[in-house]
N, C-alpha and C. Protein backbone atom coordinates (compact mmCIF):
# COMPACT_ATOMS: atom_id res chain seq x y z
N UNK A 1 38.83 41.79 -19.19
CA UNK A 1 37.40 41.80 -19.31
C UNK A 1 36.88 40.49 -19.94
N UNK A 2 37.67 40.31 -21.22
CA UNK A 2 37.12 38.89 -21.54
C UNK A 2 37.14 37.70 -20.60
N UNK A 3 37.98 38.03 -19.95
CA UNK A 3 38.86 36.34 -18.67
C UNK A 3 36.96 36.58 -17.55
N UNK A 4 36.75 37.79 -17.42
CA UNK A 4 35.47 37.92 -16.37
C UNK A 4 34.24 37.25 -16.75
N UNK A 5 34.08 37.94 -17.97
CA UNK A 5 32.91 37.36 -18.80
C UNK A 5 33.01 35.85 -19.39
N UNK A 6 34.23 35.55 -19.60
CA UNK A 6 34.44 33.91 -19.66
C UNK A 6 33.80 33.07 -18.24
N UNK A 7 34.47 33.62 -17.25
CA UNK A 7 34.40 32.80 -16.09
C UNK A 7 32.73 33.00 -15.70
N UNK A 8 32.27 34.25 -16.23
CA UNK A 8 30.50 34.58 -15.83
C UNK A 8 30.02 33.44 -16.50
N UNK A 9 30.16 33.34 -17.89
CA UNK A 9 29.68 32.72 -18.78
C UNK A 9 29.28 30.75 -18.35
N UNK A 10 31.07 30.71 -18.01
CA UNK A 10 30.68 29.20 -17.56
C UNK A 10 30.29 28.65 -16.35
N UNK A 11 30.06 29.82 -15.28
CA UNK A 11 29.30 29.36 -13.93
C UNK A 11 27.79 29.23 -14.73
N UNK A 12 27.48 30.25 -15.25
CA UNK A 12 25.85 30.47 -15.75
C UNK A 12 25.13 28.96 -16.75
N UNK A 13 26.54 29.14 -17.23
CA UNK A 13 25.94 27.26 -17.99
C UNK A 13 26.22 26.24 -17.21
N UNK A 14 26.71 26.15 -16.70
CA UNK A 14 26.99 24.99 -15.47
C UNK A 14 26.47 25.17 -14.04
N UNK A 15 25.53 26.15 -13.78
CA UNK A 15 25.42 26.44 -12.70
C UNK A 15 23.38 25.46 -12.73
N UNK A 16 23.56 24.58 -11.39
CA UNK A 16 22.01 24.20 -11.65
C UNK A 16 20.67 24.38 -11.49
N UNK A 17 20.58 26.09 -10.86
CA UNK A 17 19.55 26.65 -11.22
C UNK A 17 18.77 27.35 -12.77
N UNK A 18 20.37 27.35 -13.21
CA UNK A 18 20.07 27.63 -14.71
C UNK A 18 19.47 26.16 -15.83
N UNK A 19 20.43 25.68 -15.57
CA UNK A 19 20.44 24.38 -16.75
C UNK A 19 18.92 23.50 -16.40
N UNK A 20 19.12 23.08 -17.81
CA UNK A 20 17.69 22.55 -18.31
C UNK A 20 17.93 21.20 -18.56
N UNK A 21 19.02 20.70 -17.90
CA UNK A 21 19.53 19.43 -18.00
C UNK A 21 18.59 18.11 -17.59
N UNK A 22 18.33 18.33 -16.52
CA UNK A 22 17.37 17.50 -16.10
C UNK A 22 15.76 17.81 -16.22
N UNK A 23 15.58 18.62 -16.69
CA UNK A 23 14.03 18.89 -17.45
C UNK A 23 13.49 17.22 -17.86
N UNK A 24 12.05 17.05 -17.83
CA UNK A 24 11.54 16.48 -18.18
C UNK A 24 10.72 17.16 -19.05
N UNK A 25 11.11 15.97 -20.45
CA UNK A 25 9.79 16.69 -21.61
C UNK A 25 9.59 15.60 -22.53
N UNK A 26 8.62 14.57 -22.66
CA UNK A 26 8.19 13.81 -23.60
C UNK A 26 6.86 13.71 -23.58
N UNK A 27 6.39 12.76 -25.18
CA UNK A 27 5.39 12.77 -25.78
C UNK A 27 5.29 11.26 -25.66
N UNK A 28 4.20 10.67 -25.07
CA UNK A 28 3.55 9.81 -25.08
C UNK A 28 2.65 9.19 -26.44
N UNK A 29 2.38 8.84 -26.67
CA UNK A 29 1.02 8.44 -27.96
C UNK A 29 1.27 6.76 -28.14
N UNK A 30 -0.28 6.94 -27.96
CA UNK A 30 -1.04 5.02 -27.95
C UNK A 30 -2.40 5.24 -28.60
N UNK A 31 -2.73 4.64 -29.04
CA UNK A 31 -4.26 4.31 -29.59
C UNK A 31 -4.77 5.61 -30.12
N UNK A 32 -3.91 6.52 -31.15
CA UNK A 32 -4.43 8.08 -31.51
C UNK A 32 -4.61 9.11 -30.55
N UNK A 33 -4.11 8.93 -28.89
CA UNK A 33 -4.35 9.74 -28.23
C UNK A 33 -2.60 9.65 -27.37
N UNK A 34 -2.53 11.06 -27.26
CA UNK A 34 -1.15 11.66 -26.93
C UNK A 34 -1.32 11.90 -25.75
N UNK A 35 0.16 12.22 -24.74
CA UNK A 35 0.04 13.09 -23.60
C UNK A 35 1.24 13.45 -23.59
N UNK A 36 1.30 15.22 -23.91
CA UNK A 36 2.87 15.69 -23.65
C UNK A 36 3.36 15.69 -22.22
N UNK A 37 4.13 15.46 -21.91
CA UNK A 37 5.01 15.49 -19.80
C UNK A 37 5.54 16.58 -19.94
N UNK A 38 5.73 17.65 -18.83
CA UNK A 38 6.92 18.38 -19.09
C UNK A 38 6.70 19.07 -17.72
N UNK A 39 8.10 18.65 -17.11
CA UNK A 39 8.54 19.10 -15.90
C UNK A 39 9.65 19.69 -15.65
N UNK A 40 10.05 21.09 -14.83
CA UNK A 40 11.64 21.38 -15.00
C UNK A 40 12.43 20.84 -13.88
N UNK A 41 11.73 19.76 -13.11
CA UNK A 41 12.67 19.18 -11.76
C UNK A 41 13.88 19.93 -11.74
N UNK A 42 13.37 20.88 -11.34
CA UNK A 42 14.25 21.97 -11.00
C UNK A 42 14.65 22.12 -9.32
N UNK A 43 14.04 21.44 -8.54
CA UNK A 43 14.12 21.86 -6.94
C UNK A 43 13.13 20.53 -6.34
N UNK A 44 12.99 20.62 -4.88
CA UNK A 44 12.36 19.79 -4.64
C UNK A 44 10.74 19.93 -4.68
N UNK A 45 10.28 21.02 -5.13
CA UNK A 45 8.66 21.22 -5.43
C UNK A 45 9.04 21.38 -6.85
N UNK A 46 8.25 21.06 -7.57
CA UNK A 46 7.89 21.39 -9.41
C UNK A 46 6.53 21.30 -9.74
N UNK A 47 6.88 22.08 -11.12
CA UNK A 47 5.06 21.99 -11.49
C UNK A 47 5.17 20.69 -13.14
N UNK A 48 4.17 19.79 -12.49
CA UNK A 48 3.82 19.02 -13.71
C UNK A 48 2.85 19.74 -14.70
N UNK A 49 3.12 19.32 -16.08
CA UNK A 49 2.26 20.04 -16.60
C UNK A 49 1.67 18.47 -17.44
N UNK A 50 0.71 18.22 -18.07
CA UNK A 50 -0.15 16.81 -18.61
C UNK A 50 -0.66 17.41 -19.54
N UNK A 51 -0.14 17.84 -21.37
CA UNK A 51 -1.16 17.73 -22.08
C UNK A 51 -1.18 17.01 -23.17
N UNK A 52 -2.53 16.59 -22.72
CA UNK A 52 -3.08 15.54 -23.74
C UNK A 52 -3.83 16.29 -24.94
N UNK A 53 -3.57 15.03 -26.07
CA UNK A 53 -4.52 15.35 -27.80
C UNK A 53 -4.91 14.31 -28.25
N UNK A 54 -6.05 14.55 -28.98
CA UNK A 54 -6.60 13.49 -29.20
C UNK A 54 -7.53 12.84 -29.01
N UNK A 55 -7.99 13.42 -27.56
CA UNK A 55 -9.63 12.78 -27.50
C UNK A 55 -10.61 14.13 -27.96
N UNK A 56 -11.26 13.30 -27.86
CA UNK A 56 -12.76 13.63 -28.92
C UNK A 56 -13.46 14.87 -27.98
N UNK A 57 -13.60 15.07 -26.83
CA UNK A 57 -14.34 16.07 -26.10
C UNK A 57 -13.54 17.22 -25.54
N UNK A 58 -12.66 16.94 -24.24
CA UNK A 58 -11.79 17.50 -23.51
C UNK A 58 -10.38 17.27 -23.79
N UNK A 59 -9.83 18.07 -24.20
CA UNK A 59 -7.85 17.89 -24.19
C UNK A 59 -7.25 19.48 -22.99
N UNK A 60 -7.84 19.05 -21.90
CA UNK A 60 -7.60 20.47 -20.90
C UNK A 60 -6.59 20.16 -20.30
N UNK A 61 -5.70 20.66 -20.66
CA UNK A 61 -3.98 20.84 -19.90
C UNK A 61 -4.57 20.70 -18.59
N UNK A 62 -3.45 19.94 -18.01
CA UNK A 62 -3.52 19.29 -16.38
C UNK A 62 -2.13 20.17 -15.71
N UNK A 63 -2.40 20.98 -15.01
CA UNK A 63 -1.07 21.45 -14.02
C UNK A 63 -1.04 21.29 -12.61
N UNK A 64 -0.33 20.39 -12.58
CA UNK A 64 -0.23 19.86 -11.13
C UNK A 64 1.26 19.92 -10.42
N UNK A 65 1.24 20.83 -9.23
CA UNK A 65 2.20 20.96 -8.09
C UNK A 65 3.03 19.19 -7.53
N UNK A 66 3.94 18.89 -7.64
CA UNK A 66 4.66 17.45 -7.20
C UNK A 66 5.55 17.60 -6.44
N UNK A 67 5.98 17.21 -5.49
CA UNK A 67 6.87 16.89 -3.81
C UNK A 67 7.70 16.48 -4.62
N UNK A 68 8.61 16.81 -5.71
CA UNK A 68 10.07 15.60 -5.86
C UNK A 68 9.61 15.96 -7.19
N UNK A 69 10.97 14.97 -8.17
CA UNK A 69 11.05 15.64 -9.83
C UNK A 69 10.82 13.89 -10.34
N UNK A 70 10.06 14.56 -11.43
CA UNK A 70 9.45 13.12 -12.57
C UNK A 70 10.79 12.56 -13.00
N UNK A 71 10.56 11.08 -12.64
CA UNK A 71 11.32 9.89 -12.52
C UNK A 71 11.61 9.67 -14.53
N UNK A 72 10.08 9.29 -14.93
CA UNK A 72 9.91 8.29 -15.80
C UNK A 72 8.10 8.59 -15.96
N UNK A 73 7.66 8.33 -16.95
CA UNK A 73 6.62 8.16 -17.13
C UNK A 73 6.49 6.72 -18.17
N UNK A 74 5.08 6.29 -18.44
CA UNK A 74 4.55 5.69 -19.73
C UNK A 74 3.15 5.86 -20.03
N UNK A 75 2.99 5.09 -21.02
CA UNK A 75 1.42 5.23 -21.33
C UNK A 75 1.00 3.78 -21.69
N UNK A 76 -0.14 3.32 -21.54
CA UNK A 76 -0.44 2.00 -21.39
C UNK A 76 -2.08 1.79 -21.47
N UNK A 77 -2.31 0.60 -21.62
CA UNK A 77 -3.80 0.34 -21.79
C UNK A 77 -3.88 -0.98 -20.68
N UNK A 78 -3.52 -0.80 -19.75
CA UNK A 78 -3.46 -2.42 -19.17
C UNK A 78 -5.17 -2.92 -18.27
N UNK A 79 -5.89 -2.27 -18.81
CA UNK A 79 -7.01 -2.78 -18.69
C UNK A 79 -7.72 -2.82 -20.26
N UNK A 80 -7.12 -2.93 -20.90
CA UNK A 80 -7.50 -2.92 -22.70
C UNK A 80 -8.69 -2.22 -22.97
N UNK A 81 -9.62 -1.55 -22.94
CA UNK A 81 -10.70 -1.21 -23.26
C UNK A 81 -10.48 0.04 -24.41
N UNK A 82 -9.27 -0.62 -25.10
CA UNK A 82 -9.23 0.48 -26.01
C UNK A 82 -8.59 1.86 -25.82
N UNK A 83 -8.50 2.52 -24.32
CA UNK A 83 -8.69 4.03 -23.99
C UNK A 83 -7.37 3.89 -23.41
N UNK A 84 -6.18 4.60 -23.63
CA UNK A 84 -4.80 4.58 -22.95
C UNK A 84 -4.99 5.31 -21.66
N UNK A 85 -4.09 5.46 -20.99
CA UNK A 85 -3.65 6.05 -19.25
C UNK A 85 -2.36 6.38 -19.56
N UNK A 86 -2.14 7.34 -18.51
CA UNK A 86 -0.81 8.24 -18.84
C UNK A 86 -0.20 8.01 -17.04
N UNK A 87 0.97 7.19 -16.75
CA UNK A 87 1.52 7.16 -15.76
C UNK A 87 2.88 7.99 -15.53
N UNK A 88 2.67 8.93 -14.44
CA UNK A 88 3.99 9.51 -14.56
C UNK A 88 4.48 9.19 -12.91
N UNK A 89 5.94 8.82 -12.68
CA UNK A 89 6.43 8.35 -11.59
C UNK A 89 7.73 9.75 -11.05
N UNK A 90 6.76 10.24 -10.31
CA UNK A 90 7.67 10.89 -9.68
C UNK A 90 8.48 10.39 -8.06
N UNK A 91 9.63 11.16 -8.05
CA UNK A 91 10.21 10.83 -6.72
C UNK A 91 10.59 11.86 -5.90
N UNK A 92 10.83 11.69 -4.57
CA UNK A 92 10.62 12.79 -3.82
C UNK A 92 12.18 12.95 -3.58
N UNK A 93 12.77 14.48 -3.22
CA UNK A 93 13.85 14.79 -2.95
C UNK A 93 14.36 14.10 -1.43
N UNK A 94 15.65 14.24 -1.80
CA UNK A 94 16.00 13.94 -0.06
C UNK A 94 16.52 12.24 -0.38
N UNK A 95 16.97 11.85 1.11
CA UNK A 95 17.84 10.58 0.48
C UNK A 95 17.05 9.52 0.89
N UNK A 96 15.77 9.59 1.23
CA UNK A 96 14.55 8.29 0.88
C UNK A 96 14.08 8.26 -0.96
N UNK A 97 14.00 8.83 -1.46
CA UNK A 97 13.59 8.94 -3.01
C UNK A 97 12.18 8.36 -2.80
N UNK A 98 10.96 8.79 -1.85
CA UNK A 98 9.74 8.38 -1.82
C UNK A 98 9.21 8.27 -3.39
N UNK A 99 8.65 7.21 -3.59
CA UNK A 99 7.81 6.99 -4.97
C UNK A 99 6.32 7.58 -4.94
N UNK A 100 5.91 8.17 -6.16
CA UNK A 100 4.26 8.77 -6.00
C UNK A 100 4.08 8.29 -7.35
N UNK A 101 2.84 8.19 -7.29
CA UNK A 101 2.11 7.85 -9.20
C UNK A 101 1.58 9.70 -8.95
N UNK A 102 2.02 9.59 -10.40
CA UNK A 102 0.74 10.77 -10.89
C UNK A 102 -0.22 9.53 -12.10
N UNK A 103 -1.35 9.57 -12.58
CA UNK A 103 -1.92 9.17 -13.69
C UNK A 103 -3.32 9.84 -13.80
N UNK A 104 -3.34 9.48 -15.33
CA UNK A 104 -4.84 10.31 -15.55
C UNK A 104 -5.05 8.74 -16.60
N UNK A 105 -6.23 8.26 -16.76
CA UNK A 105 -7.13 7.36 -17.59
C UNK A 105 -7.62 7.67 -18.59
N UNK A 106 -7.80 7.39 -19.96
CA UNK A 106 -9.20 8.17 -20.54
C UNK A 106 -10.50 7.53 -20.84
N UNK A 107 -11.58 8.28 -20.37
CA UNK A 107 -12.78 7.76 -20.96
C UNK A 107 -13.33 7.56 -21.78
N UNK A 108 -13.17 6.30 -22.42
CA UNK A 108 -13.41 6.32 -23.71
C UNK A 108 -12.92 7.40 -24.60
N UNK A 109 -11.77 7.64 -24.76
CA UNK A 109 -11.18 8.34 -25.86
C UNK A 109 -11.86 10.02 -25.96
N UNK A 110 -12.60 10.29 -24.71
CA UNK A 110 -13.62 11.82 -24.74
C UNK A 110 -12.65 12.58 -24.18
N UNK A 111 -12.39 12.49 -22.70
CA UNK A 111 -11.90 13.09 -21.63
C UNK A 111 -10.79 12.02 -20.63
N UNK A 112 -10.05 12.99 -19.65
CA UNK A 112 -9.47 12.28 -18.76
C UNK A 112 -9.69 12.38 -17.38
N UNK A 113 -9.64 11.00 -16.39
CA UNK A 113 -9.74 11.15 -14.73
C UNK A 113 -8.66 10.63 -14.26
N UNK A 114 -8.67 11.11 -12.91
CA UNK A 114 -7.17 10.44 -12.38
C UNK A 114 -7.58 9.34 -12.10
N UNK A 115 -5.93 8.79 -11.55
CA UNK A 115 -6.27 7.19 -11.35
C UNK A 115 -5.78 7.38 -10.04
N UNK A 116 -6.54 6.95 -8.83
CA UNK A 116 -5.92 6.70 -7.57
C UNK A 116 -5.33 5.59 -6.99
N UNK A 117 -4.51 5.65 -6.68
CA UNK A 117 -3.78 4.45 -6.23
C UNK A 117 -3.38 4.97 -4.56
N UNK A 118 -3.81 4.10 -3.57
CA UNK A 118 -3.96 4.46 -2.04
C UNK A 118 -2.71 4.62 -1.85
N UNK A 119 -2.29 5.55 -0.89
CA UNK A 119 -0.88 5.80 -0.03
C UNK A 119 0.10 4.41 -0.02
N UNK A 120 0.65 4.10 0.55
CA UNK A 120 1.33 2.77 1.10
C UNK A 120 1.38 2.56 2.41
N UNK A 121 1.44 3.98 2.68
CA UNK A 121 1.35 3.82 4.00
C UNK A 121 0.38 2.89 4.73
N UNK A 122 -1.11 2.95 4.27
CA UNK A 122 -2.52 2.88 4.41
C UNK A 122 -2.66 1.16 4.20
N UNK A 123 -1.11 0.76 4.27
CA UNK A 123 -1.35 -1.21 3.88
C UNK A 123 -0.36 -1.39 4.84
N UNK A 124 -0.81 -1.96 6.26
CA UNK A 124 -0.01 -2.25 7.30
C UNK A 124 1.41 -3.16 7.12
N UNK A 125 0.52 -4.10 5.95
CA UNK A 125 1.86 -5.51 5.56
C UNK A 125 2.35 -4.89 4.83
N UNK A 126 2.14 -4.22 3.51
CA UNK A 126 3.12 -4.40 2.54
C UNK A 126 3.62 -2.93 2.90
N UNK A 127 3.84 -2.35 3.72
CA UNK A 127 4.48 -1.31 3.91
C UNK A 127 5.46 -1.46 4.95
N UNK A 128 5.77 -2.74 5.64
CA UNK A 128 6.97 -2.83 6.64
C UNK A 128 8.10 -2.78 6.02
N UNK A 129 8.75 -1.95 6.92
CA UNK A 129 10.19 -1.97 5.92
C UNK A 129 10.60 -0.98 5.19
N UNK A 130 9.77 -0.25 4.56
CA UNK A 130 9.73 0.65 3.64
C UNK A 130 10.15 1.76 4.12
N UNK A 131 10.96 2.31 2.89
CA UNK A 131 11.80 3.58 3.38
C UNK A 131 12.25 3.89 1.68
N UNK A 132 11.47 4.21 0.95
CA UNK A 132 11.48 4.33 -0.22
C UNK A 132 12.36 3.82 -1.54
N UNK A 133 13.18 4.88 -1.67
CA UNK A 133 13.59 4.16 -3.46
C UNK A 133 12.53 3.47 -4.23
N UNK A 134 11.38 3.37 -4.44
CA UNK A 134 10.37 2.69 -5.55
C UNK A 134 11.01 3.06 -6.90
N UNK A 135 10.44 2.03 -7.54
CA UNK A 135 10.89 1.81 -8.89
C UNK A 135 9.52 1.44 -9.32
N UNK A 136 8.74 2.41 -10.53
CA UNK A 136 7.27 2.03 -11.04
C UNK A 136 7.47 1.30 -12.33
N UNK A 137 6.84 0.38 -12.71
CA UNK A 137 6.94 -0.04 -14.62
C UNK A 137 5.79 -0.74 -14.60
N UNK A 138 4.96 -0.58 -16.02
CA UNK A 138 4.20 -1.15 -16.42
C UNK A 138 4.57 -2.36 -16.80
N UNK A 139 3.96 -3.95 -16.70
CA UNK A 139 4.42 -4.90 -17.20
C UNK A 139 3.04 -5.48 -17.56
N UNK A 140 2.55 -5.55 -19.34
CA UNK A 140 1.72 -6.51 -19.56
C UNK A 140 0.36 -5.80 -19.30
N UNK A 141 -0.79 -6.16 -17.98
CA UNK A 141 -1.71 -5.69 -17.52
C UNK A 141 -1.67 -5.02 -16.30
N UNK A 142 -0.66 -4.47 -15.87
CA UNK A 142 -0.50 -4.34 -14.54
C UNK A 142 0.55 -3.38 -14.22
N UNK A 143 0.28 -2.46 -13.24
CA UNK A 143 1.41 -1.84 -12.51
C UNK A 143 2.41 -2.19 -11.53
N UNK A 144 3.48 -1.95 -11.85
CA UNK A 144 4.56 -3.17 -10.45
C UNK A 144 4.88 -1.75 -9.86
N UNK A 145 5.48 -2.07 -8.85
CA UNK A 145 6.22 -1.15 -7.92
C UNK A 145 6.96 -1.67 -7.06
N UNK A 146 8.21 -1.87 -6.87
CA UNK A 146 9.32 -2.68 -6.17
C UNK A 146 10.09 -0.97 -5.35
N UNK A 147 10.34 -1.84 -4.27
CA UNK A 147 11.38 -1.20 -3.03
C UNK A 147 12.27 -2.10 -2.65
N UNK A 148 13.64 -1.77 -1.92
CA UNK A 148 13.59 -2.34 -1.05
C UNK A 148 13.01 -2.69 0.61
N UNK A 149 13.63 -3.63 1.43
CA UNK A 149 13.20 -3.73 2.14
C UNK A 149 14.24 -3.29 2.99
N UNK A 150 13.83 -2.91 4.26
CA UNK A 150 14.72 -2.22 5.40
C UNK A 150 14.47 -2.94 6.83
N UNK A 151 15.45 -3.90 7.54
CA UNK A 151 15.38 -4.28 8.43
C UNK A 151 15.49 -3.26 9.33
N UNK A 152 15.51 -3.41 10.40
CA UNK A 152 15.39 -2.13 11.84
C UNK A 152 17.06 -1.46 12.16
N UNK A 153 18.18 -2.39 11.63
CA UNK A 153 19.24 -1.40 12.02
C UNK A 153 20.01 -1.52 10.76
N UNK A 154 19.04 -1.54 9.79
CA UNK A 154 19.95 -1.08 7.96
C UNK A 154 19.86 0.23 8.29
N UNK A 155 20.86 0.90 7.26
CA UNK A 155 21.46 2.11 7.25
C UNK A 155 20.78 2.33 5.99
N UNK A 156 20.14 3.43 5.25
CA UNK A 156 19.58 4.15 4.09
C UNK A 156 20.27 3.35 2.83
N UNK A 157 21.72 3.24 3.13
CA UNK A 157 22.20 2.80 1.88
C UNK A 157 22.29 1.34 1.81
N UNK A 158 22.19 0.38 3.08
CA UNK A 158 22.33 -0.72 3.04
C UNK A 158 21.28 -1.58 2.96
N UNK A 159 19.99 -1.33 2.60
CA UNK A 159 19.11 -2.35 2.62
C UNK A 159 19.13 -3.85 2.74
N UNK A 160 19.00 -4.69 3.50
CA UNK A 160 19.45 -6.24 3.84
C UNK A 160 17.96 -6.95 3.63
N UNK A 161 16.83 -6.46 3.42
CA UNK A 161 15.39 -7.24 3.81
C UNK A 161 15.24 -7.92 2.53
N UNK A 162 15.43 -7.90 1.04
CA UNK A 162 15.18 -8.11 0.13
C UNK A 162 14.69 -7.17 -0.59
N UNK A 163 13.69 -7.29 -1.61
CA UNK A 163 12.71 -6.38 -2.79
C UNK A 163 11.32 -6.65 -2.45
N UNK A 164 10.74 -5.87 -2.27
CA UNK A 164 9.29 -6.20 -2.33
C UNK A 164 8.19 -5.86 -3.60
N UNK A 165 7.73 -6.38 -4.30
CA UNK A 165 7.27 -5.97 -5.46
C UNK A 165 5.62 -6.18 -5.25
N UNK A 166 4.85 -4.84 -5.68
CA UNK A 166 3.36 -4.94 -5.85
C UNK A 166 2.90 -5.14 -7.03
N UNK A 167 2.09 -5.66 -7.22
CA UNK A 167 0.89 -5.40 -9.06
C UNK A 167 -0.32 -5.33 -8.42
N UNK A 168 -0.57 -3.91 -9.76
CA UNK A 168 -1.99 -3.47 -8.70
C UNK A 168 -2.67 -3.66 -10.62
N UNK A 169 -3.80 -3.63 -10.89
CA UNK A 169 -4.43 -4.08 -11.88
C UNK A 169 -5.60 -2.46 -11.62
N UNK A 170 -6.20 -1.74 -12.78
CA UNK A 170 -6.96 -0.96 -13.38
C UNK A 170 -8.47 -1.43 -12.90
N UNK A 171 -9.37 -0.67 -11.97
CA UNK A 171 -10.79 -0.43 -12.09
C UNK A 171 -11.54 0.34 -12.79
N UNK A 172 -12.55 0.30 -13.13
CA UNK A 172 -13.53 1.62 -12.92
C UNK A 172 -13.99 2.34 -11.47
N UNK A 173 -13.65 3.18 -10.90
CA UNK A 173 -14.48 3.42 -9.21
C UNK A 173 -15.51 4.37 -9.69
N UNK A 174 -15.93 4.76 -8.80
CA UNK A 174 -17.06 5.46 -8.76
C UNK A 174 -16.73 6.60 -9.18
N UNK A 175 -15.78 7.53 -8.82
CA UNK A 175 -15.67 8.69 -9.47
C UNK A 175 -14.36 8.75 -10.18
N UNK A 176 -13.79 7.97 -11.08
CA UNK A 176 -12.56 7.93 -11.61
C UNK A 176 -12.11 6.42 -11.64
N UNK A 177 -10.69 6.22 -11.81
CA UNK A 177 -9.78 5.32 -11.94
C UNK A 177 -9.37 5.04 -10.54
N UNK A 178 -9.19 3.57 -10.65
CA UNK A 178 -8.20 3.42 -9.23
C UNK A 178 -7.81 1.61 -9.77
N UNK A 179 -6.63 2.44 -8.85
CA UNK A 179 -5.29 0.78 -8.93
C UNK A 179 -5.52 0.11 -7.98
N UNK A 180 -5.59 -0.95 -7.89
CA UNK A 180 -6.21 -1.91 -6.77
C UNK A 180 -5.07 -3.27 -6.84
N UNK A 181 -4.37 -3.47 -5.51
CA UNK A 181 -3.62 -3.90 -5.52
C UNK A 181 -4.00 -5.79 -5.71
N UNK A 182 -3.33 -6.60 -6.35
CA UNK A 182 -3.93 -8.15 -6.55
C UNK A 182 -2.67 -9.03 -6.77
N UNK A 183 -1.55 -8.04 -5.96
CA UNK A 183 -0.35 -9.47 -5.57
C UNK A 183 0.58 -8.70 -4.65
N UNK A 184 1.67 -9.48 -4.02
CA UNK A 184 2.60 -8.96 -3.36
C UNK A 184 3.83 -10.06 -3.24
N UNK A 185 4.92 -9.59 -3.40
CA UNK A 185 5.83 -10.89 -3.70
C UNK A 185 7.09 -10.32 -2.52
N UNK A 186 8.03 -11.43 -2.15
CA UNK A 186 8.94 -10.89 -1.71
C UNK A 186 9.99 -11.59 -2.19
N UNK A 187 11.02 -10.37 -2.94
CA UNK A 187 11.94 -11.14 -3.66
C UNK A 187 13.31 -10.98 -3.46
N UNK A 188 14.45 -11.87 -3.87
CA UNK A 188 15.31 -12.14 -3.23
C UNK A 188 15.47 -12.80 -2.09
């Protein structure tokens, strides 16, 4: 009986519908204002959860449904106006690892809006080639986002085109945040 319950025991902790191994859970904080992450990238759908503390009006938990499990997040001010943004980089399951931003902005330290940043698809040039793996990081004032590049008879794992790297820089739009792209490099 014990040898059964041993062997139950260590499928159940090692088994990866159970384990909490790859959970995402951190705390952000910049300029007196926080944003907890916490995701169980548990499968290829998950639920993000975004809560923020600290501003002055609204701190309303954000729960949002994501295609793929949170990469990495940060928090940043790269348009300085004082008010941090909360970037979280998720990736999609499957053996492209598609890149997505999640982000929310804050307004003036009250409340938060998302930040949109357009498809990739939706940019004829800087999307040739592409077949995911993105890699997101804040650098300085700006958001980068590097891939490789995929000639027409690379194989998933062999990429031959080089790196392509974007920086998209922080607006105000009309109804929220948006990343607006203001370089494109090709490297290697």
């Amino acid at each position: 009986m014990k040898v059964i319950f041993g062997v139950i025991m260590a499928f159940l902790l090692h088994s990866p519908a159970i384990s909490a191994a790859n959970d995402f859970n951190q705390i952000f904080t910049l300029q007196g204002i926080s944003f907890h992450i916490t995701c169980p990238n548990s499968g290829s759908i998950n639920q993000l959860t975004i809560k923020p503390s600290g501003l002055k009006i609204d701190n309303s938990i954000i729960e949002q449904e994501i295609d793929g499990t949170v990469s990495g997040a940060e928090i940043a001010d790269i348009n300085s106006d004082g008010s941090p943004e909360i970037y979280v980089y998720v990736t999609s399951a499957g053996s492209g690892s598609y890149g997505e931003l999640v982000a929310y902005g804050s307004n003036n330290n009250k409340s938060i809006s998302a930040i949109y940043l357009a498809p990739l698809i939706e940019d004829s040039r800087n999307s040739q080639g592409y077949m995911g793996h993105d890699k997101f990081s804040i650098t300085g004032s700006e958001l980068r986002r590097q891939f490789p590049i995929y000639k027409q008879n690379d194989t998933n794992a062999n990429p031959s085109g080089g790196v392509r790297q974007l920086q998209y820089k922080l607006f105000a739009g009309e109804a929220g945040w948006q990343l607006k792209l203001t370089g494109s490099a090709l490297l290697q």
